[in-house]
C-alpha atoms as a PDB file:
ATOM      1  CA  UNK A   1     -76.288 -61.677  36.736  1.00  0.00           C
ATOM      2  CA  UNK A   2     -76.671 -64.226  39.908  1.00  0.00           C
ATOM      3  CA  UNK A   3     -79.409 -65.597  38.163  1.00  0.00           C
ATOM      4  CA  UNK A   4     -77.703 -66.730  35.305  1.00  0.00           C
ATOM      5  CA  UNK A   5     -74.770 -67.962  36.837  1.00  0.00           C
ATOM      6  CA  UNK A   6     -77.031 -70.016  39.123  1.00  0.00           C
ATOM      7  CA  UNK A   7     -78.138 -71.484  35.442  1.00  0.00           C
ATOM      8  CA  UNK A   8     -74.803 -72.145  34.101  1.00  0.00           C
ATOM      9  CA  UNK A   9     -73.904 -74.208  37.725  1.00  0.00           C
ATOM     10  CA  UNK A  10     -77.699 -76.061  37.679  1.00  0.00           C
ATOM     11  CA  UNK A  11     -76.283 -77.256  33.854  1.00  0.00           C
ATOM     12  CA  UNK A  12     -73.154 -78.004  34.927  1.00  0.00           C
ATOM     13  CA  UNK A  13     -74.393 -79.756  37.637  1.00  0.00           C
ATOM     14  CA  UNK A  14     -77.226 -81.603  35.112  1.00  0.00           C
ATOM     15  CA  UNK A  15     -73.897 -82.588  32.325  1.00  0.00           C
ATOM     16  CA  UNK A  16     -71.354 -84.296  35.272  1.00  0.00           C
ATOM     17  CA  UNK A  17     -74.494 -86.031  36.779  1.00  0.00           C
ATOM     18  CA  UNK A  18     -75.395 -87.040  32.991  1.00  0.00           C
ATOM     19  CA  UNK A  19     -71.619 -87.779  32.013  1.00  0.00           C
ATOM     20  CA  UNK A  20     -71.521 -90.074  35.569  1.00  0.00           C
ATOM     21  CA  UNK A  21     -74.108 -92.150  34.907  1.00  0.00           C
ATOM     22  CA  UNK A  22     -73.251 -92.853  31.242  1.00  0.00           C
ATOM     23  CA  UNK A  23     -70.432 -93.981  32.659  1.00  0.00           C
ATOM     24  CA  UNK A  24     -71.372 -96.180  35.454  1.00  0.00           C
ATOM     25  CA  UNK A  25     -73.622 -97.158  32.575  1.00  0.00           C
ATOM     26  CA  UNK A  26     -70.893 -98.509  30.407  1.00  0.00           C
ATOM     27  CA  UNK A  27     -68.805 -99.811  33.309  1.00  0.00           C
ATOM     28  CA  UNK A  28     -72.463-102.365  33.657  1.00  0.00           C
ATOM     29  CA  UNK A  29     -72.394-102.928  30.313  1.00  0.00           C
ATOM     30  CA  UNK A  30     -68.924-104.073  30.335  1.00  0.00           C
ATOM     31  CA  UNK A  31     -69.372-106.291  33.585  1.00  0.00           C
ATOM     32  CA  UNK A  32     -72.378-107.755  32.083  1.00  0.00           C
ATOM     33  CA  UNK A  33     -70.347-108.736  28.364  1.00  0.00           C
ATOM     34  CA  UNK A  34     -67.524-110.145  31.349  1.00  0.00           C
ATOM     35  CA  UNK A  35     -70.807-112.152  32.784  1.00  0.00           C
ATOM     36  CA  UNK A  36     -72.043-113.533  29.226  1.00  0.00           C
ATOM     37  CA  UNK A  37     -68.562-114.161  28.092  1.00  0.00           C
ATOM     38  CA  UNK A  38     -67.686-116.225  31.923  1.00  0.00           C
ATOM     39  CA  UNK A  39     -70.846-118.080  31.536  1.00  0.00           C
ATOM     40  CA  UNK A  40     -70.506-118.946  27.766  1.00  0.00           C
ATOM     41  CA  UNK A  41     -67.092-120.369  28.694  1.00  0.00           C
ATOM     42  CA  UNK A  42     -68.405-122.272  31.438  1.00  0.00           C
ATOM     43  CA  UNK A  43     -70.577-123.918  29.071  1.00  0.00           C
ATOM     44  CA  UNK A  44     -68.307-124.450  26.056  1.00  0.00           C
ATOM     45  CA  UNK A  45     -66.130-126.344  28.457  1.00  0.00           C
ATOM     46  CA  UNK A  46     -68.593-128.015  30.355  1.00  0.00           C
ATOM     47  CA  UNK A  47     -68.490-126.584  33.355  1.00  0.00           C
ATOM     48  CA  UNK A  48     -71.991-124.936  34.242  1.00  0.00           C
ATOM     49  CA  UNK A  49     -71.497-126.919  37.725  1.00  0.00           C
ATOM     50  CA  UNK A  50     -69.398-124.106  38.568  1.00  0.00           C
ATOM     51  CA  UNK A  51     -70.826-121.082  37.319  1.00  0.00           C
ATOM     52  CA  UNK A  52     -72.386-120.208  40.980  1.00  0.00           C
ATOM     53  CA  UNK A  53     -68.715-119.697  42.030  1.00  0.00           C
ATOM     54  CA  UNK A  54     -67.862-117.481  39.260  1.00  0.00           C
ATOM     55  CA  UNK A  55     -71.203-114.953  39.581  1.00  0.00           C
ATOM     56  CA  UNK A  56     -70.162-114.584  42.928  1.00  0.00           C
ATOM     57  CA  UNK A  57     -66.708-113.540  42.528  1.00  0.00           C
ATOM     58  CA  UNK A  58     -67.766-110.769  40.095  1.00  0.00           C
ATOM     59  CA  UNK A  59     -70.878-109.933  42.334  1.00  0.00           C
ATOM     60  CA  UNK A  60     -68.221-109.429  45.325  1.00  0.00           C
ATOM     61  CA  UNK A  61     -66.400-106.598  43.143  1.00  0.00           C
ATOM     62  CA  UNK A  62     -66.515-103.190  44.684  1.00  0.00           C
ATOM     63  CA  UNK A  63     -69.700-100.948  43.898  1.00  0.00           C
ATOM     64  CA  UNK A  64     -71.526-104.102  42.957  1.00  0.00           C
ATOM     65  CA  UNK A  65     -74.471-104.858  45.556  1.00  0.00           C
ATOM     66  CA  UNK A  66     -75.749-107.166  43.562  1.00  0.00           C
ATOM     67  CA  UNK A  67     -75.440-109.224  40.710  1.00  0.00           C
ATOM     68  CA  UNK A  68     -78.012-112.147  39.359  1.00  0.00           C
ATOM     69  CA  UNK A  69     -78.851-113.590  35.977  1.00  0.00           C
ATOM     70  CA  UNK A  70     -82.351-114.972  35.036  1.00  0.00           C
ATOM     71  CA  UNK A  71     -83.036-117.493  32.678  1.00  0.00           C
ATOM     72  CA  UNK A  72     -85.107-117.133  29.378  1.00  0.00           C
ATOM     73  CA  UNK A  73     -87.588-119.532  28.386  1.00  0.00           C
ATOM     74  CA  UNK A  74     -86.230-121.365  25.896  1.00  0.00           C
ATOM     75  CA  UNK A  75     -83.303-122.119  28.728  1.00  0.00           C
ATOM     76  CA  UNK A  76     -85.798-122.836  31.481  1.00  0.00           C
ATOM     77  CA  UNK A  77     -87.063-125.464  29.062  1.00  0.00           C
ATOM     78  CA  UNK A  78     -84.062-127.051  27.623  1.00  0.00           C
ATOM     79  CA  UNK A  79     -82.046-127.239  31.065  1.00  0.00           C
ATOM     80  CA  UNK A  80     -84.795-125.947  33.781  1.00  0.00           C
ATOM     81  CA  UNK A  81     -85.033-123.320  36.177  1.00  0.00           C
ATOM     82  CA  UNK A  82     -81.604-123.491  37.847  1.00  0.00           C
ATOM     83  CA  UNK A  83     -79.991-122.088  41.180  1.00  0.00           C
ATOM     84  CA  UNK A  84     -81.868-119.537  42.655  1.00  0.00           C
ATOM     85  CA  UNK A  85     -80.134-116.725  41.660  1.00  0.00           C
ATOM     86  CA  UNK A  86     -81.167-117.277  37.971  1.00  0.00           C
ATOM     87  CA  UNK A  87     -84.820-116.404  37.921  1.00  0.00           C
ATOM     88  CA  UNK A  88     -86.798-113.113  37.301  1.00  0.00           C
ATOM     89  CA  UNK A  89     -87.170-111.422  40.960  1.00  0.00           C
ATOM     90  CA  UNK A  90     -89.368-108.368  39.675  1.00  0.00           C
ATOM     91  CA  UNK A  91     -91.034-106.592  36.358  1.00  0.00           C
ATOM     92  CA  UNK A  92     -87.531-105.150  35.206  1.00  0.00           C
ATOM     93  CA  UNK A  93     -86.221-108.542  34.836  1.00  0.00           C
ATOM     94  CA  UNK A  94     -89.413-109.886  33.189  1.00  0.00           C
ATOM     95  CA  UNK A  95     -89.729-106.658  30.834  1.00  0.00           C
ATOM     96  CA  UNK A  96     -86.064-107.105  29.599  1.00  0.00           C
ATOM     97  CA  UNK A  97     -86.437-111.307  28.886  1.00  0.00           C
ATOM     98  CA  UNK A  98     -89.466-110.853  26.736  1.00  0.00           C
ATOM     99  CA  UNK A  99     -88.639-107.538  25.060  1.00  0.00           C
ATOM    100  CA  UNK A 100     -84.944-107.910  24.501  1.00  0.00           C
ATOM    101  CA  UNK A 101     -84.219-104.215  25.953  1.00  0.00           C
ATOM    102  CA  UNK A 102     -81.145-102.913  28.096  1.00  0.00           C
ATOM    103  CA  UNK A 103     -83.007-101.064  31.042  1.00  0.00           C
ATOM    104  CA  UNK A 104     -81.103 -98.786  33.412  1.00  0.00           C
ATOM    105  CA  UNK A 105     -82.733 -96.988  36.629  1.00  0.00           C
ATOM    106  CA  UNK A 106     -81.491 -94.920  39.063  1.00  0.00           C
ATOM    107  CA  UNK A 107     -82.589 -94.645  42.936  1.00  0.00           C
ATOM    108  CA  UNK A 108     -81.398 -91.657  44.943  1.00  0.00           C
ATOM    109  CA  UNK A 109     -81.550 -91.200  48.649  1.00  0.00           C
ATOM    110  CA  UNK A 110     -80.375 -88.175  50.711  1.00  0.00           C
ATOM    111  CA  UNK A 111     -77.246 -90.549  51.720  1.00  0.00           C
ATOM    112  CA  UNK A 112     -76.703 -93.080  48.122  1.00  0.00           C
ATOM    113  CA  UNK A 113     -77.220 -93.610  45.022  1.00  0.00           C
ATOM    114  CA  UNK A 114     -77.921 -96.643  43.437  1.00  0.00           C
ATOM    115  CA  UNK A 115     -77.978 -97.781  39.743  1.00  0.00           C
ATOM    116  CA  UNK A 116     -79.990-100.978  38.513  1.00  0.00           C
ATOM    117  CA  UNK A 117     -79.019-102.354  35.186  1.00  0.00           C
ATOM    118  CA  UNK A 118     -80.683-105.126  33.673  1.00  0.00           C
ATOM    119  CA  UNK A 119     -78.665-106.909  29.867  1.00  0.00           C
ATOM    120  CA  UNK A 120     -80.469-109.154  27.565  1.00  0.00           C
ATOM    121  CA  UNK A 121     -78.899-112.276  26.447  1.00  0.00           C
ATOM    122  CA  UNK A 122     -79.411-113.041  22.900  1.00  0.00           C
ATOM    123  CA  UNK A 123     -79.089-115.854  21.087  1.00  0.00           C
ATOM    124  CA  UNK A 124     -76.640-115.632  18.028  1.00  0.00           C
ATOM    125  CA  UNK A 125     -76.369-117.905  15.061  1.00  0.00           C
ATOM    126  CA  UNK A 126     -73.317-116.127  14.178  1.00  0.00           C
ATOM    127  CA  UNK A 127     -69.804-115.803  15.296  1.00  0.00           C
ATOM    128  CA  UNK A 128     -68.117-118.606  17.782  1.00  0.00           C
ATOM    129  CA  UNK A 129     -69.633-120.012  19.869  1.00  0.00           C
ATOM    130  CA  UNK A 130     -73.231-120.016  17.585  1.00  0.00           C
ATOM    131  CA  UNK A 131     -75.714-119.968  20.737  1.00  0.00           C
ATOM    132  CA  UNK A 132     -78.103-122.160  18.605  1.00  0.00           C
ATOM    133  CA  UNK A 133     -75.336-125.352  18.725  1.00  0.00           C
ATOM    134  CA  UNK A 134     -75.542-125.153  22.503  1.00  0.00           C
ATOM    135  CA  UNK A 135     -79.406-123.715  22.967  1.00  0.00           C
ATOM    136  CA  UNK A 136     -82.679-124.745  21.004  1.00  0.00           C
ATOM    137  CA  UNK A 137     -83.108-121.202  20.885  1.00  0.00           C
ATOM    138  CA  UNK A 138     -83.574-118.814  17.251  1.00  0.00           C
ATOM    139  CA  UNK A 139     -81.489-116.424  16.543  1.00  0.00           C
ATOM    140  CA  UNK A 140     -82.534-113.107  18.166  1.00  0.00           C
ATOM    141  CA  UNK A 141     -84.464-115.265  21.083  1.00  0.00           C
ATOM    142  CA  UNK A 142     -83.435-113.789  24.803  1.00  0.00           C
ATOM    143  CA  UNK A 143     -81.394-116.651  26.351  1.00  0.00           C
ATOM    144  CA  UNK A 144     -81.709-114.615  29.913  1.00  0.00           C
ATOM    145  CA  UNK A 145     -80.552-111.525  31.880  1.00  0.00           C
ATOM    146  CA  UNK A 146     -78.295-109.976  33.418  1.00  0.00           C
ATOM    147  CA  UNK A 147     -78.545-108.257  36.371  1.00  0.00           C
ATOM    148  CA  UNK A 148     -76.825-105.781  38.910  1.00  0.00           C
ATOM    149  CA  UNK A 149     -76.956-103.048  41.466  1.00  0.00           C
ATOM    150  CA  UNK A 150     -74.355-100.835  41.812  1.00  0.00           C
ATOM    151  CA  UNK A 151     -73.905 -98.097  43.806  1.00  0.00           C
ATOM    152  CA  UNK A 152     -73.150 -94.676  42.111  1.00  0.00           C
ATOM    153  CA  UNK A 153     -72.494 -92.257  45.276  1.00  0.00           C
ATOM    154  CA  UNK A 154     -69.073 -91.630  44.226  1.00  0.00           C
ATOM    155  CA  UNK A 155     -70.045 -90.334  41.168  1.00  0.00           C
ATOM    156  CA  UNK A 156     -72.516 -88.343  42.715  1.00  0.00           C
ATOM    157  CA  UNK A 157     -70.509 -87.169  45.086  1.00  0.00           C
ATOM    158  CA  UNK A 158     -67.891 -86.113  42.812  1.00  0.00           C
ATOM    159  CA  UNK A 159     -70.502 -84.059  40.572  1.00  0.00           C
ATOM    160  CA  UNK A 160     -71.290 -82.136  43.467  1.00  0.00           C
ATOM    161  CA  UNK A 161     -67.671 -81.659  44.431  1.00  0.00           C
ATOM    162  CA  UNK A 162     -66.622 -80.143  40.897  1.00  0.00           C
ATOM    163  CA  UNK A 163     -69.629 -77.967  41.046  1.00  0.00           C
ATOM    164  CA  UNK A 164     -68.919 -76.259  44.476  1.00  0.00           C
ATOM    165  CA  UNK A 165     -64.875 -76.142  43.154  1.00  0.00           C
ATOM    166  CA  UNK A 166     -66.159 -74.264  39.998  1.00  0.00           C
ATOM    167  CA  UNK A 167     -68.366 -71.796  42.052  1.00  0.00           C
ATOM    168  CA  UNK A 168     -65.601 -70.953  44.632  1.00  0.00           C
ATOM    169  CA  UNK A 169     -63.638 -69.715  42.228  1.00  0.00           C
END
């Protein structure tokens, strides 16, 4: 009988940890759309100057460590490699500019846990703005990324906290 029960609490435990990180997950997502959208309005009413500002007021929101965007290649030709926040720092940034793939990881310690999610930019023909007015980009091409850290503990620690409520009673 314990043995089972210690089964049902290891699955519980698996579905609130899976359930968190879907939706730290989606609250990325939805940061990152806020990022694309920001920048594409900078742009649309020339005011890329400013877009440094803007990154880092949504980089300073709470369980954000880090935010950064890197430029594609069909950017870094038209209008060059930019501030230095806007280029590839490691193989998850690289991977996700030529492949066109969202990429999520997670990194646990004993004391935090930390979620890295990396967004493709892709050009669109359709819809307003069309990228390719702006961009001498095709449709489909990966105008750049964005990327963030945030920290998860919170969710983590609230799995754990359901889990010991559920067993104590």
């Amino acid at each position: 009988l314990s043995r089972g029960l210690g089964d049902v609490y290891k699955r519980q435990l698996v579905n609130f940890r899976d359930y968190g990180l879907k939706s730290a997950e989606e609250k990325a997502k939805l940061t990152a759309e806020v990022v694309k959208s920001g920048l594409t309005a900078h742009m649309v009413n020339g005011m890329m100057d400013q877009r440094e500002y803007f990154l880092n007021q949504i980089g300073d929101l709470d369980n954000i460590n880090e935010l950064w965007i890197a430029r594609g290649p069909s950017v870094i030709k038209q209008y060059g490699q930019g501030h230095n926040n806007e280029i590839a720092r490691d193989k998850i940034d690289r991977k996700v500019l030529s492949e066109g793939t969202f990429i999520s990881d997670v990194t646990e310690t004993p004391t935090r846990s930390l979620m890295r999610v990396t967004i493709p930019y892709i050009a669109s023909s359709y819809g307003n703005p069309n990228c390719t007015t702006c961009h001498q980009a095709k449709e489909g091409d990966v105008l750049g990324v964005v990327s963030m850290v945030m920290d998860i503990t919170d969710i983590r620690t609230a799995s754990l906290k359901t889990i010991i409520f559920n067993i104590s009673i």
